[in-house]
Protein backbone atom coordinates (compact mmCIF):
# COMPACT_ATOMS: atom_id res chain seq x y z
CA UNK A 1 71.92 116.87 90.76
CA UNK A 2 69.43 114.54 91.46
CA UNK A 3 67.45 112.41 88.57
CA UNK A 4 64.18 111.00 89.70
CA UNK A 5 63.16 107.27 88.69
CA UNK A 6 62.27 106.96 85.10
CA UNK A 7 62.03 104.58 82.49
CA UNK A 8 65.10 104.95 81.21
CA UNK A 9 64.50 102.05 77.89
CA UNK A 10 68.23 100.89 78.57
CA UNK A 11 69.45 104.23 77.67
CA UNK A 12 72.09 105.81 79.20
CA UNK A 13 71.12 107.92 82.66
CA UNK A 14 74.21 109.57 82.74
CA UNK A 15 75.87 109.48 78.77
CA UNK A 16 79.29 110.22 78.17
CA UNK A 17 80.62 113.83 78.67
CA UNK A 18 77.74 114.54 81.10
CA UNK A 19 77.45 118.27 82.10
CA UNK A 20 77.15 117.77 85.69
CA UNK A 21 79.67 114.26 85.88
CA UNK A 22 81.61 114.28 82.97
CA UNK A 23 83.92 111.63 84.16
CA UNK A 24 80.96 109.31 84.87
CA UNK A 25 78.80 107.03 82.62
CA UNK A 26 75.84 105.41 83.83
CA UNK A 27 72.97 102.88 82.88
CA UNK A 28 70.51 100.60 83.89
CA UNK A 29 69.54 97.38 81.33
CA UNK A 30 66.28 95.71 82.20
CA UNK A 31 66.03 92.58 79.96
CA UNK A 32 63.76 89.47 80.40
CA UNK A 33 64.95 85.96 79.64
CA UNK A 34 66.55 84.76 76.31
CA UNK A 35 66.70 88.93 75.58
CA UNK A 36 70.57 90.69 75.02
CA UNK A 37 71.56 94.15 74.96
CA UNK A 38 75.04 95.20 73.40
CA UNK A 39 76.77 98.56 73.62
CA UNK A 40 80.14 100.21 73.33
CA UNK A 41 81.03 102.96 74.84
CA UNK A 42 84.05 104.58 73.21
CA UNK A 43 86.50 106.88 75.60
CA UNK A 44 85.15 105.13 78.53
CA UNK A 45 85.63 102.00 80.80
CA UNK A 46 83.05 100.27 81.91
CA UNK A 47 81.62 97.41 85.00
CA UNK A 48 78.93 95.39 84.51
CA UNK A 49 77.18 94.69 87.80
CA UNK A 50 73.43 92.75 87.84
CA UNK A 51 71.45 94.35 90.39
CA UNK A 52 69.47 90.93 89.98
CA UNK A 53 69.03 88.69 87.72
CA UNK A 54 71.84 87.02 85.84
CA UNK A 55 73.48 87.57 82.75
CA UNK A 56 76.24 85.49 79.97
CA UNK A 57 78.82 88.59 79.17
CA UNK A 58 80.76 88.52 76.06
CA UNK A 59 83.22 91.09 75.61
CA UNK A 60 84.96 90.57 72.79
CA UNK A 61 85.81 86.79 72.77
CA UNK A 62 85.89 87.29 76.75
CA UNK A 63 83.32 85.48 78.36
CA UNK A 64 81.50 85.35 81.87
CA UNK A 65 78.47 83.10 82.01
CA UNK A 66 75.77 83.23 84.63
CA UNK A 67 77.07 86.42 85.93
CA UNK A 68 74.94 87.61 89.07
CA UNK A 69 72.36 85.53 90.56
CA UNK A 70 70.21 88.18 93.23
CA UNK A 71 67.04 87.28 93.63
CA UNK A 72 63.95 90.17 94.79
CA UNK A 73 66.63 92.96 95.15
CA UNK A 74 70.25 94.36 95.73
CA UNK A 75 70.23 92.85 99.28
CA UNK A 76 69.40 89.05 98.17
CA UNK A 77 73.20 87.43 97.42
CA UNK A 78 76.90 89.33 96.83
CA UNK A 79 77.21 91.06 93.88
CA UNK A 80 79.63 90.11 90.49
CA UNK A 81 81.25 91.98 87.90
CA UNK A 82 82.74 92.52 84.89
CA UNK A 83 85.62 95.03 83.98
CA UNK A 84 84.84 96.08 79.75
CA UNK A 85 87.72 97.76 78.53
CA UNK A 86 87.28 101.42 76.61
CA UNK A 87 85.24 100.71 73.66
CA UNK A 88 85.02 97.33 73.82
CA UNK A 89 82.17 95.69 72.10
CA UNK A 90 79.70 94.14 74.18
CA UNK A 91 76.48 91.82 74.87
CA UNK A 92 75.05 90.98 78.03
CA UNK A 93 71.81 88.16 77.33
CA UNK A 94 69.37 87.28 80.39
CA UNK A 95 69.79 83.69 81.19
CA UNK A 96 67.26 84.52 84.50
CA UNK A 97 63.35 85.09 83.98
CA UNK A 98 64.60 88.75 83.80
CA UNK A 99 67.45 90.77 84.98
CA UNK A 100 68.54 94.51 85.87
CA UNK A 101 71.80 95.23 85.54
CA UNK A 102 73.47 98.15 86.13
CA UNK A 103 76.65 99.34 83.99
CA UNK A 104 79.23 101.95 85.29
CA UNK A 105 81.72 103.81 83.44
CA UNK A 106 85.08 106.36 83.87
CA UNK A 107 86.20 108.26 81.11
CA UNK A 108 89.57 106.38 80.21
CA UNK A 109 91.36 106.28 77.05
CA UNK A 110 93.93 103.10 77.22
CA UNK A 111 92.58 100.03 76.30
CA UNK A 112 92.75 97.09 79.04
CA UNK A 113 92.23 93.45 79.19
CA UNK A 114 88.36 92.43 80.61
CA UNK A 115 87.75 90.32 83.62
CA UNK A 116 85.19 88.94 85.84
CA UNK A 117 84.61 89.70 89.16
CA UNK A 118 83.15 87.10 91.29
CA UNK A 119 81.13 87.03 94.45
CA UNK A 120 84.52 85.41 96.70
CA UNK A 121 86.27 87.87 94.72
CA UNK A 122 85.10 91.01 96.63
CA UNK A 123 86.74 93.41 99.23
CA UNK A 124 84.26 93.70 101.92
CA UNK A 125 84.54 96.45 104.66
CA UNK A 126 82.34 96.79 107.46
CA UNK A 127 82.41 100.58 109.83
CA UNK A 128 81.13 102.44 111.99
CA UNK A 129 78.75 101.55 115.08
CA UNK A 130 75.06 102.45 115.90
CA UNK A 131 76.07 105.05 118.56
CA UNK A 132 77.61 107.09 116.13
CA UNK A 133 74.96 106.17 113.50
CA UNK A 134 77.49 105.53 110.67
CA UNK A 135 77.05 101.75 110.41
CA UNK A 136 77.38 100.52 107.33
CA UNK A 137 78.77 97.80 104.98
CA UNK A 138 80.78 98.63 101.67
CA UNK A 139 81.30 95.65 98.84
CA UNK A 140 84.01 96.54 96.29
CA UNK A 141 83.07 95.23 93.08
CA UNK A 142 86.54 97.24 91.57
CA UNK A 143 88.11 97.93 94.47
CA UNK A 144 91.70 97.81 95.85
CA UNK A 145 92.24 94.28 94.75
CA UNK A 146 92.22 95.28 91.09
CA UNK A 147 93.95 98.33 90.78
CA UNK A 148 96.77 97.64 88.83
CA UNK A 149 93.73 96.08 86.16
CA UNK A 150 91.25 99.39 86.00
CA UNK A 151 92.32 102.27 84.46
CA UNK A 152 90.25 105.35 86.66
CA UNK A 153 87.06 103.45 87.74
CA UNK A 154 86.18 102.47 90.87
CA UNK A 155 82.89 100.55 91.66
CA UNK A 156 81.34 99.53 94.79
CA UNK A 157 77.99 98.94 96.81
CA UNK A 158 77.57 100.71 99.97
CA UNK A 159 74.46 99.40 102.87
CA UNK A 160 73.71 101.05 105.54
CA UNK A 161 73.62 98.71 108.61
CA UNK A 162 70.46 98.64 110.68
CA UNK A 163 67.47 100.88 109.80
CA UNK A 164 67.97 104.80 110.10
CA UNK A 165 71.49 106.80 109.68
CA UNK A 166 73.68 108.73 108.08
CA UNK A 167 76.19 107.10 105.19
CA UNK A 168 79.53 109.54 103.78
CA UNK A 169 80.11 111.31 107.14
CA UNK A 170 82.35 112.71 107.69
CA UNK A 171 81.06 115.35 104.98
CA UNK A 172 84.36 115.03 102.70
CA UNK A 173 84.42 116.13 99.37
CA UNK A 174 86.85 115.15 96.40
CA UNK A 175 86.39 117.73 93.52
CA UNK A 176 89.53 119.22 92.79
CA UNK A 177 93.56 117.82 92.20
CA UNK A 178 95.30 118.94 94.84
CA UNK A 179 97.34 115.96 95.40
CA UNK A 180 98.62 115.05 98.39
CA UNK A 181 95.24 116.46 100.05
CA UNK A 182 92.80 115.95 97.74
CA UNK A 183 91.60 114.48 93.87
CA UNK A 184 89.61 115.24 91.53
CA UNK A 185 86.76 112.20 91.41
CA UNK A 186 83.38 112.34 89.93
CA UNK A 187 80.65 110.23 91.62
CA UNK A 188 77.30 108.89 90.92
CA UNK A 189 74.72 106.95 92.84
CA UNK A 190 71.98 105.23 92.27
CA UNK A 191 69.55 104.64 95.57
CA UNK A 192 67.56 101.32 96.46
CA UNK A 193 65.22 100.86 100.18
CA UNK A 194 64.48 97.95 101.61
CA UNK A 195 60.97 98.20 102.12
CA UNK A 196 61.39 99.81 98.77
CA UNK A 197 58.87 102.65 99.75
CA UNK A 198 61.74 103.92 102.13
CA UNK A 199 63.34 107.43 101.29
CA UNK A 200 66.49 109.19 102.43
CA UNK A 201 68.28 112.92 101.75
CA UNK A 202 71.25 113.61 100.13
CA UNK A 203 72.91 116.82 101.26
CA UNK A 204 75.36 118.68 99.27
CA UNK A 205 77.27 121.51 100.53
CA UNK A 206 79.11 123.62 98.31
CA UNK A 207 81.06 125.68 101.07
CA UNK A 208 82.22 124.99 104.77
CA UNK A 209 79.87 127.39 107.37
CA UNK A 210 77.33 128.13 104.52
CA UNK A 211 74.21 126.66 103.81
CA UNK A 212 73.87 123.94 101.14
CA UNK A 213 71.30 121.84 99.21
CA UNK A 214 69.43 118.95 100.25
CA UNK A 215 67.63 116.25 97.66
CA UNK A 216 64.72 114.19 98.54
CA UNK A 217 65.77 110.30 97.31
CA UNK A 218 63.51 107.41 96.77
CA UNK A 219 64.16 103.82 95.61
CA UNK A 220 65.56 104.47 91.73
CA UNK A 221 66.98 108.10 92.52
CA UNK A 222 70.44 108.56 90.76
CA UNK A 223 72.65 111.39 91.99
CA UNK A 224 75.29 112.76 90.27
CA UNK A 225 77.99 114.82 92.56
CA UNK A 226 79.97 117.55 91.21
CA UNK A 227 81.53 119.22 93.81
CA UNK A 228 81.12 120.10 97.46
CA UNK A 229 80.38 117.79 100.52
CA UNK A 230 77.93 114.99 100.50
CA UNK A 231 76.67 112.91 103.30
CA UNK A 232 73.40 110.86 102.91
CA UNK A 233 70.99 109.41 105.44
CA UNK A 234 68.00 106.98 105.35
CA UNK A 235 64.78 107.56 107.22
CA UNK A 236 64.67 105.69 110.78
CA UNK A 237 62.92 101.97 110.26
CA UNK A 238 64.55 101.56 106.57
CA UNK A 239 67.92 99.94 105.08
CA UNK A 240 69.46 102.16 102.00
CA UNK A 241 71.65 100.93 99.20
CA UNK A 242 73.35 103.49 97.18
CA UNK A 243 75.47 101.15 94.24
CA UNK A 244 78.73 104.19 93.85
CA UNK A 245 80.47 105.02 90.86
CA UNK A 246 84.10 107.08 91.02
CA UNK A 247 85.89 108.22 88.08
CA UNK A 248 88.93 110.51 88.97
CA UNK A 249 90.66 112.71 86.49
CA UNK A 250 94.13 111.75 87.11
CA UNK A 251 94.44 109.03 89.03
CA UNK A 252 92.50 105.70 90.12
CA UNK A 253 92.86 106.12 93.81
CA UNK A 254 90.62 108.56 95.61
CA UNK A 255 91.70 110.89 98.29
CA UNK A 256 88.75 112.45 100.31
CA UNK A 257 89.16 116.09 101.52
CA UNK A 258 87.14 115.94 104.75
CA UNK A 259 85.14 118.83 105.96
CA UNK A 260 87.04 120.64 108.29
CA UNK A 261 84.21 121.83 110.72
CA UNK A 262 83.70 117.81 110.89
CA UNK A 263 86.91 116.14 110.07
CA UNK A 264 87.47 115.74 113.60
CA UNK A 265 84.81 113.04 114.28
CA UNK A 266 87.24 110.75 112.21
CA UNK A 267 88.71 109.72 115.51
CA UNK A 268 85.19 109.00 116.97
CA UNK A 269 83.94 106.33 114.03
CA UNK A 270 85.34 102.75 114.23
CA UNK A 271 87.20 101.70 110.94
CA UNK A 272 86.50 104.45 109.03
CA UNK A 273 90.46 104.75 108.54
CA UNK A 274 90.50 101.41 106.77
CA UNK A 275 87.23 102.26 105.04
CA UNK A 276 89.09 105.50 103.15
CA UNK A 277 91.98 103.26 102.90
CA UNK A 278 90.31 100.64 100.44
CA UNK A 279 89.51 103.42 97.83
CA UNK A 280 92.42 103.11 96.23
């Protein structure tokens, strides 16, 4: 499903118990300096990542000043988090002349302890090559290194590396538990071009052989994936962001079923091993 850009007024893009992503939860907070913004979000665990802008986070007597720091856009500094355990109450205040932040969520019932994740803190990976036009850079925001912290969510920021190509190929697909081949995550994106009047597709195939959808995105699009197989590409001459949210049904880490017509070309993409590796 694919939501175009909208003033959203720091509601929720994707609430809780969303038809199409139930396991996701999904907003973007636009505040100017001096302003907060507070929410709790009960049955689900949410990251708060500042697309720009920075931020002082309290979450319940936890604090995180000066969280962020990106200047004109997603690709202007590393990213920084914070983990908000399930309905944990929570402000966020601008301390830059204005800020967007984004906040992800995974249904989750137990209640953890909240942390920060700073911009040395990350797990970077880097795949792919131009020849097989699947370079691109991944930045784990609640990634591998904090599993034993995070309940079902995982949270990173994916780049596409040079201008043009495809991002998620492999098609794979993770819709249904069928552990040791395959869980059950729910994923949402939400898009960003650099120049930002760059656009991209977002395919989604329900069924191996048969024809599928495809979704026009622009700088703002959210997508919210179901089921089926999912590659993305940007148009030639652009860079494409996509910031990711997982939430899986049983289990934190992800395991991709790949496409079988394509699962092959898994030997032909460098790193891409290590890349499905660090969802865990």
């Amino acid at each position: 499903m694919h939501i175009a850009p909208f003033d959203n007024k720091n509601n929720p893009i994707v609430d809780v118990d969303d038809a199409t992503v139930p396991l996701n939860y999904f907003n973007i907070v636009k505040l100017k300096k001096g302003q907060a913004f507070e929410y709790m979000v009960p049955g689900y665990e949410t990251c708060i990542v500042p697309a720009t802008g920075s931020v002082d986070v309290n979450v319940e007597g936890f604090k995180a000043d000066d969280l962020g720091g990106r200047g004109v856009d997603v690709w202007d500094g590393e990213p920084e988090g914070v983990y908000v355990p399930t309905a944990a109450k929570t402000e966020m205040v601008c301390t830059s002349d204005e800020a967007e932040v984004f906040v992800a969520g995974a249904k989750f019932d137990d209640v953890l302890e909240a942390f920060a994740v700073r911009s040395d803190e990350l797990d970077l990976v880097q795949y792919g090559s131009d020849d097989t036009k699947t370079h691109r850079k991944i930045k784990h925001i609640l990634g591998q290194k904090q599993h034993g912290k995070v309940g079902r969510l995982l949270v990173s920021e994916l780049y596409t590396v040079g201008q043009g190509g495809w991002s998620g190929f492999p098609s794979h697909k993770h819709d249904t538990d069928r552990l040791p081949d395959e869980t059950r995550h729910d994923e949402t994106y939400n898009f960003r071009f650099r120049p930002n009047h760059g656009s991209g597709v977002q395919m989604l195939q329900r069924e191996d052989g048969k024809a599928g959808d495809a979704y026009h995105i622009v700088d703002g699009s959210t997508i919210c994936l179901d089921n089926g197989y999912h590659p993305c590409a940007v148009l030639p001459g652009y860079e494409m962001y996509y910031f990711t949210i997982l939430g899986g049904l049983s289990q934190r880490s992800l395991v991709q079923y790949f496409q079988p017509s394509h699962a092959y070309q898994i030997e032909t993409i460098p790193g891409i091993k290590d890349m499905i590796a660090k969802f865990k």
